[in-house]
Each structure stands twice: as structure tokens, then as C-alpha cells.
Protein backbone atom coordinates (compact mmCIF):
# COMPACT_ATOMS: atom_id res chain seq x y z
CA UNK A 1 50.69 -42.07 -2.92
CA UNK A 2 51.77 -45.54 -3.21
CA UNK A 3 53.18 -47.45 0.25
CA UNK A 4 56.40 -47.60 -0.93
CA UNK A 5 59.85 -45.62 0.02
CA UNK A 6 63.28 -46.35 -2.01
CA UNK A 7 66.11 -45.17 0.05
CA UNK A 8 69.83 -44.32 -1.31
CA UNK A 9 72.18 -43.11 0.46
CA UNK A 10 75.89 -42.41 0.95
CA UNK A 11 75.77 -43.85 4.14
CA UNK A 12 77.59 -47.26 4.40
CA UNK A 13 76.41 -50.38 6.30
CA UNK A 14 79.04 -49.98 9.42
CA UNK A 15 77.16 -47.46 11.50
CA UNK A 16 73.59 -47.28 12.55
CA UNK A 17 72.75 -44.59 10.15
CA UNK A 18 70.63 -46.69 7.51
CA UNK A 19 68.88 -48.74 10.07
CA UNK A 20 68.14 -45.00 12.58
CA UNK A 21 65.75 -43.87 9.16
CA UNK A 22 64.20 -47.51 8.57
CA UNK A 23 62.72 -47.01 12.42
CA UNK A 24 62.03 -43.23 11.80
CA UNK A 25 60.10 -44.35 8.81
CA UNK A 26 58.57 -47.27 10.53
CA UNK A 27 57.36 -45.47 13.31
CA UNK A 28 55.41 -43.01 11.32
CA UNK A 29 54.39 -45.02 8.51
CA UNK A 30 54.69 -48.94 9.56
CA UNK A 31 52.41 -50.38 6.84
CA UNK A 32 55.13 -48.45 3.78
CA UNK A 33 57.78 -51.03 2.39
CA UNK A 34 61.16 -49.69 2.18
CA UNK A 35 63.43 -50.36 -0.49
CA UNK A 36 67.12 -50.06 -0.05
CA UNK A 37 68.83 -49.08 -3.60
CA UNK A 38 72.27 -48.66 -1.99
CA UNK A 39 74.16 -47.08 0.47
CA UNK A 40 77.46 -47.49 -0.83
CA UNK A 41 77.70 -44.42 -3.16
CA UNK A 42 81.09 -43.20 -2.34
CA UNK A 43 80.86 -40.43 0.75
CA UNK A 44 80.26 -37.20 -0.83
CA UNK A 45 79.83 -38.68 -4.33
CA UNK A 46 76.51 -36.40 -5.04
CA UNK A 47 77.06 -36.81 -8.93
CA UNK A 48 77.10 -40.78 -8.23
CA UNK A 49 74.53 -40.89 -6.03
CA UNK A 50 72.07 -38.98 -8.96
CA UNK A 51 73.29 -41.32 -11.79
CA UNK A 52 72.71 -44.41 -9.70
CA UNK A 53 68.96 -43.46 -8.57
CA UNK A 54 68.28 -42.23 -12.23
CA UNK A 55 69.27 -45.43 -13.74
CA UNK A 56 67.33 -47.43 -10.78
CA UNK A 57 64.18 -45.97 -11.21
CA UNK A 58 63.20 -47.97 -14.17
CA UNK A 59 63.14 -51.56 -12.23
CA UNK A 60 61.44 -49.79 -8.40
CA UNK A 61 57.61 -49.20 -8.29
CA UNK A 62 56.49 -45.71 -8.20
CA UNK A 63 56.49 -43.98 -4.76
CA UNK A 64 58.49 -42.00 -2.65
CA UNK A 65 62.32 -41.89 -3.33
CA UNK A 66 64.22 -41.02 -0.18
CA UNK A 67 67.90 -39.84 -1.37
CA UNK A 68 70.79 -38.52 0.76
CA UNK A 69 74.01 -37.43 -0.26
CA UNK A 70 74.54 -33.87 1.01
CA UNK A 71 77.94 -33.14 1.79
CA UNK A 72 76.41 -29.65 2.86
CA UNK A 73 74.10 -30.95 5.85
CA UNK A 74 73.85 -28.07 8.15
CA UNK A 75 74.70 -25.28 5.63
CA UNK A 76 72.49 -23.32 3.36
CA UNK A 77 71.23 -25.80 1.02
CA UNK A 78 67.51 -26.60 1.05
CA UNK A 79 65.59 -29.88 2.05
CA UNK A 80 63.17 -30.34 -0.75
CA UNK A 81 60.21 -32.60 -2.37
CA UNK A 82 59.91 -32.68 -5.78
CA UNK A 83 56.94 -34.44 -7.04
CA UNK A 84 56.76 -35.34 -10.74
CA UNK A 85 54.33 -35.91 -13.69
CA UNK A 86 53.48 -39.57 -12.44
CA UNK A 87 53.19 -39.17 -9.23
CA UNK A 88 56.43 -40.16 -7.83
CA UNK A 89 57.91 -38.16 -5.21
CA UNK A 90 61.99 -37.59 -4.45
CA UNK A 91 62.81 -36.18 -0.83
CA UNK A 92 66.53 -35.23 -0.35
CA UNK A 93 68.47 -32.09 -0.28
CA UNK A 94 68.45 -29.64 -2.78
CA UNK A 95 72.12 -30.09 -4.40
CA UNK A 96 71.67 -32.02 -7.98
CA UNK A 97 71.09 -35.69 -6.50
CA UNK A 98 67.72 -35.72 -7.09
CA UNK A 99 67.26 -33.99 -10.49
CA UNK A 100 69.04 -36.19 -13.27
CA UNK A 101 66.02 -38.52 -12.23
CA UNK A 102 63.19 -35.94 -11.85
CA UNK A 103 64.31 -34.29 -14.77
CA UNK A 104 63.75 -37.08 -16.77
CA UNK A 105 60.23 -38.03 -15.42
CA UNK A 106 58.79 -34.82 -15.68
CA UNK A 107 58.49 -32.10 -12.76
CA UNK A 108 54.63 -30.92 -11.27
CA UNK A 109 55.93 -29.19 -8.53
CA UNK A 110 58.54 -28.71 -5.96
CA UNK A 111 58.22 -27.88 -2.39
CA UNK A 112 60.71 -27.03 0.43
CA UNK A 113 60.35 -29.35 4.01
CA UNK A 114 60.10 -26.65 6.34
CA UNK A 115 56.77 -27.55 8.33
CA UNK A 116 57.29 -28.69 11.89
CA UNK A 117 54.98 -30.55 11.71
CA UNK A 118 56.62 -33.37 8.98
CA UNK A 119 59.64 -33.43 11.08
CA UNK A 120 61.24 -34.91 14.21
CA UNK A 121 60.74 -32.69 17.40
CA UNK A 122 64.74 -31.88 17.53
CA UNK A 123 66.63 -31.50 14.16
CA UNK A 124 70.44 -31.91 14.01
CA UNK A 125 72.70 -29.96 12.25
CA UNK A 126 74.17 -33.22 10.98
CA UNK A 127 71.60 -35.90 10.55
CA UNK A 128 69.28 -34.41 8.60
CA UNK A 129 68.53 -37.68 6.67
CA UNK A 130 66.85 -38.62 9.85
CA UNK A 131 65.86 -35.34 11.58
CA UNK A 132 64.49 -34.24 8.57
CA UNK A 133 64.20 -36.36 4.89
CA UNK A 134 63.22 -40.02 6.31
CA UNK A 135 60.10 -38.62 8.29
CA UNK A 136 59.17 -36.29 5.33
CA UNK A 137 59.15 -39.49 3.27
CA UNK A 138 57.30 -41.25 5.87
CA UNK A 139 54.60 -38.76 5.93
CA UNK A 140 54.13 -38.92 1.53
CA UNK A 141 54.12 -42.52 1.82
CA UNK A 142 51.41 -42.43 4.90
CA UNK A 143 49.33 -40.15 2.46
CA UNK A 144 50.33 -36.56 3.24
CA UNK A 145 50.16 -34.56 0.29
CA UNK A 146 53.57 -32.73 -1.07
CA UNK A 147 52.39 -29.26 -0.62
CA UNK A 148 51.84 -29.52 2.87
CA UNK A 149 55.09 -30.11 3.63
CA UNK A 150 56.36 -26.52 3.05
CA UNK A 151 56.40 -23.85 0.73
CA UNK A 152 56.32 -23.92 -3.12
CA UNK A 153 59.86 -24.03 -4.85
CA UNK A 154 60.28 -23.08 -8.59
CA UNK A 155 61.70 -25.46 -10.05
CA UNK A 156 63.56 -23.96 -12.52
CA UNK A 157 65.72 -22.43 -8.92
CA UNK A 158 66.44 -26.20 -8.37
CA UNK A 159 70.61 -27.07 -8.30
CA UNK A 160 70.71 -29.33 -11.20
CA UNK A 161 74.27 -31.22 -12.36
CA UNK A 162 75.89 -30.99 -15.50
CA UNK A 163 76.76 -34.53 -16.67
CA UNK A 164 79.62 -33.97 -18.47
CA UNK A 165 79.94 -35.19 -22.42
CA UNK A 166 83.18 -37.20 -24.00
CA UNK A 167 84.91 -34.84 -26.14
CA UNK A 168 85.42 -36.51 -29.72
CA UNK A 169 88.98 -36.29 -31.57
CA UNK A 170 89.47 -38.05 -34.51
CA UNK A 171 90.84 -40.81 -33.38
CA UNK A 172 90.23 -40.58 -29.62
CA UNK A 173 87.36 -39.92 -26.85
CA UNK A 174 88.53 -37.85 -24.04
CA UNK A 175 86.22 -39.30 -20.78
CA UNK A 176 85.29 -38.58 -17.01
CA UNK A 177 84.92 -41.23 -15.27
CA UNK A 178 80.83 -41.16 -13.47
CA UNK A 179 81.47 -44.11 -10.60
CA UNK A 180 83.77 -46.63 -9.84
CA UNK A 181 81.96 -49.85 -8.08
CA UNK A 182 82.68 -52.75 -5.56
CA UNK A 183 84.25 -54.86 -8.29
CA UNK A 184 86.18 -52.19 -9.82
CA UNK A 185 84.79 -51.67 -12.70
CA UNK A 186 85.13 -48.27 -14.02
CA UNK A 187 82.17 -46.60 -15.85
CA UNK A 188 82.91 -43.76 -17.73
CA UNK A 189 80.62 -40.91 -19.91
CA UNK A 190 81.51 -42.85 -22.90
CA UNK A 191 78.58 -44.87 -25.00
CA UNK A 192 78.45 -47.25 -27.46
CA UNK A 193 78.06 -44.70 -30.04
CA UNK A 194 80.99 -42.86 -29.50
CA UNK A 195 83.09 -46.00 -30.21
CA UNK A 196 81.14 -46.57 -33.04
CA UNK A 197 82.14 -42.90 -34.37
CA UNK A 198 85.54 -43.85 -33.80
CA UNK A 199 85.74 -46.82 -35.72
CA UNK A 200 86.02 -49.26 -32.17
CA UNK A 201 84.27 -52.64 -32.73
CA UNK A 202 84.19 -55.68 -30.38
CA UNK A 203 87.43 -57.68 -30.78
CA UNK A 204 89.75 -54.45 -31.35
CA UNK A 205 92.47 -53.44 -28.76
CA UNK A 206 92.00 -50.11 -27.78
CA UNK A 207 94.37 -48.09 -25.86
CA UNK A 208 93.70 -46.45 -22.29
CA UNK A 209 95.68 -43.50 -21.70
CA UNK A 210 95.84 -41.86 -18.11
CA UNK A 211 98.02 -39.00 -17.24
CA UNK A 212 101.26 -40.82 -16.53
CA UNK A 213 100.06 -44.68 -17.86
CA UNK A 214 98.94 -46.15 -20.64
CA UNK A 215 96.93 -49.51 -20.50
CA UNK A 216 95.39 -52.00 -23.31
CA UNK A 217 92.11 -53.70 -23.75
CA UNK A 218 89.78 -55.38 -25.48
CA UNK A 219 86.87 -53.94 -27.11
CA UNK A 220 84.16 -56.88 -25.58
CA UNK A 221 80.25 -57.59 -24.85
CA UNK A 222 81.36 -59.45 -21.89
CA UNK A 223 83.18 -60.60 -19.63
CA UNK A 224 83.79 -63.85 -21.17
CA UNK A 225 84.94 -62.60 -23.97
CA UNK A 226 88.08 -62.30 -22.31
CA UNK A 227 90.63 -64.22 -20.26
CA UNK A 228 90.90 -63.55 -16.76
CA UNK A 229 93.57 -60.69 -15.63
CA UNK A 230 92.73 -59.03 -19.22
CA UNK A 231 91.47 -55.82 -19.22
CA UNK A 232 88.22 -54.75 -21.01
CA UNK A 233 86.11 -51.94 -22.11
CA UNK A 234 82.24 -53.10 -22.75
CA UNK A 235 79.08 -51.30 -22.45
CA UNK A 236 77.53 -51.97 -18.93
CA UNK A 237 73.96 -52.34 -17.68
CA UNK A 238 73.02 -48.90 -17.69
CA UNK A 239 74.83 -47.76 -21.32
CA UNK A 240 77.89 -46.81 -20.03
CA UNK A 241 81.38 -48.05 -21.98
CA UNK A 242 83.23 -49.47 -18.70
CA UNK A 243 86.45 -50.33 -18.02
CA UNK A 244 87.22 -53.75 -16.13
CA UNK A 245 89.44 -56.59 -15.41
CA UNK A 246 87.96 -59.77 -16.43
CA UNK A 247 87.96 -61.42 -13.03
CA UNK A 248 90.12 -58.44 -11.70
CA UNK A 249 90.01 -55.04 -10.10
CA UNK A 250 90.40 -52.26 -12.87
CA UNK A 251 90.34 -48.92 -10.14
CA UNK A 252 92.98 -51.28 -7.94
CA UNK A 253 95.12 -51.66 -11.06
CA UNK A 254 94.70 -48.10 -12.98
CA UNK A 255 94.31 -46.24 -9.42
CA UNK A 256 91.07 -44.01 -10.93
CA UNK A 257 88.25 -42.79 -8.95
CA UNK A 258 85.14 -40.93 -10.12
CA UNK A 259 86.23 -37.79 -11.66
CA UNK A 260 89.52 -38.94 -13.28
CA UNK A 261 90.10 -38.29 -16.85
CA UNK A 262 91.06 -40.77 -19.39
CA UNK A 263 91.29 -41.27 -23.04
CA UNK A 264 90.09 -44.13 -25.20
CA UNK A 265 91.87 -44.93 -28.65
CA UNK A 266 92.18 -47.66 -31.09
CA UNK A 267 95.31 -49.11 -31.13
């Protein structure tokens, strides 16, 4: 198991939260390199959190991937491992965050951390990412092998999230929005292709409806292709057609968060 632990979380930077499960991790394991995706997923954001470590995994080395979003600390969900067809392990709670990735690089097995012995000696009913998940990382990246950690899971029984699809008119997309980030730009379930099935090229206006407003943009490839204060709707880094303000705050403007519905049209 490689030396190195990526760490996403929904966490923040205000509190000592991050930095309590870098020392938990550096106590047990204090040659592994930590890698800090983000911790700014919005709180309770689990369907965030599991599109932003999918689409991360593709520029991180292989390793252990220490995840925590879990809006359901305490309750019945489990604390799992789920170690896939490379190699790569992801530690986190058992609620979808960890899946859209796994999923995707193939599952070998899946394990639940119940053993003692992979865990600090008191575990909170709250802090589990530090009680439980960051020393359980730890431990893989120290060399410990998965299946000592706890029990086999099947891993068909995992929670997995349904990412939901655009639904296709004629001459509209009906979309959810996925995340909303610090710039306000709003990324939505909408790709390229769907615009292209709709007859939306770069350079056409489009039409953004909302429940009560309606806004207009450009069709772009980037930012520059517009004047500041205009709004836009371009594929972003990861495939996903995005809303933004060219030099501006779409979500401050529009008022959408993740899970909002809109609808896309040419005008």
C-alpha cells in the first residue's frame, strides 16, 4: 500500500477538525504524506463530496483515500474500507460518498472498521473521522492489510447514490444542480452533449429558467469569451455545463444551491 492518504472532507478550515486527523494520522503512520483534496464541500453535501473525490482521483497517486461527509455520525450507518481493483483503498462511512469513485475503479472487496485494534482507545459518537476513519487510514497506509480491519462487507449491500440525469424536451434540458463552488459557479448534470442534442452552440444565448426567474447567457468555452457581469454557461473542468458570471458570482445572483432545479433553452 502506497505511503500516501488523500483526505476530503466537509469539514471547513475554522475549527481544529482537519488538523485533529493530520496528527491522528501522523502519529500512527509519520512517514505517509497526506493530501488535502478539500474540506470545503458544503456541510452535509454527501452527493458533493462523492462527485468531487470521483473527479479528483484522476490527478492523486494511488493510495488510501480518507473521505468524510456523514451527516449520520453516531447513527446506524457503517464505517467501511473498500479496496478496489488497483489497489487503492477509500475509508469513510458507508452512505454513497465513497462509491461514485470506487464504482468506477473497480471493487475487490469491502470490509467494515470494527477491530479495536485500528482505532483510537475512546470513540465519539461525533468525531468519528478521527475516532475512527483517520487512524483506519493510517493503519492501510502504514501497511495493514484491508481485511484486518473488520469483517467482510458485500459490496453489492454498499449505499450507492443515484446521480441524477437531465431530462431532454425538445427544446429544453431540465437540470439539478451537483455543487455550487467558492466563485459561484454553478455546475449542473448537464454535458456538452445534451446541448449539442438541443441545437446549443458556443455564441448562442440560451435562456435560464428557475422557478420564479428567468436569466440569459451565453453559450461560451470560457470565460473570456464574455464581458465581465455577463452570465455564461460553458463546460467546466470535470464535463459539467456550468453556469457563471464572467468575473461575477452566479449562486449570489440566481440564489441556487446544490439540488435546485433549472432549465436550459435556446433563446
Amino acid at each position: 500500500m502506497s505511503g500516501t492518504v488523500t483526505f476530503l472532507s466537509d469539514f471547513g478550515l475554522q475549527d481544529d477538525f482537519v488538523g485533529v486527523c493530520h496528527g491522528v494520522i501522523a502519529r500512527i503512520a509519520p512517514d505517509a504524506r497526506v493530501i488535502d483534496i478539500t474540506h470545503g464541500i458544503a456541510p452535509q453535501a454527501v452527493l458533493q463530496g462523492a462527485i468531487v473525490l470521483r473527479n479528483a482521483l484522476s490527478y492523486v497517486p494511488a493510495g488510501v483515500h480518507l473521505a468524510v461527509v456523514d451527516p449520520e455520525v453516531g447513527g446506524n450507518r457503517r464505517a467501511i474500507a473498500v479496496r478496489t481493483t488497483g489497489g487503492g483503498v477509500f475509508v469513510g462511512p458507508d452512505n454513497g460518498l465513497l462509491m461514485l469513485a470506487a464504482d468506477e475503479l473497480g471493487i475487490a472487496a469491502a470490509h467494515e472498521l470494527t477491530d479495536s485494534r485500528y482505532r483510537l482507545p475512546e470513540v465519539s459518537r461525533t468525531f468519528h473521522a478521527r475516532d475512527v476513519f483517520a487512524p483506519a487510514a493510517a493503519h492501510l497506509a502504514a501497511g495493514v492489510a484491508v481485511d484486518e480491519l473488520g469483517p467482510a462487507v458485500d459490496s453489492a449491500e454498499l449505499v450507492r447514490l443515484r446521480l441524477p440525469e437531465p431530462e431532454l424536451g425538445r427544446a429544453q434540458a431540465a437540470a439539478v444542480v451537483l455543487a455550487v463552488d467558492r466563485f459561484g459557479n454553478i455546475a449542473t448534470n448537464v454535458r456538452a452533449r445534451h446541448l449539442e442534442t438541443l441545437g446549443i452552440e458556443s455564441g448562442d444565448r440560451v435562456e435560464i429558467r428557475l422557478t420564479l426567474d428567468r436569466y440569459y447567457a451565453v453559450a461560451a468555452n470560457t470565460f473570456a469569451d464574455a464581458p465581465p457581469g455577463e452570465l455564461i454557461l460553458y463546460e467546466d473542468s470535470n464535463g459539467m455545463v456550468t453556469l457563471a458570471i464572467s468575473q461575477g458570482n452566479a449562486a449570489r445572483l440566481t440564489g441556487v444551491r446544490a439540488g435546485d432545479e433549472l432549465r436550459i433553452a435556446r433563446e
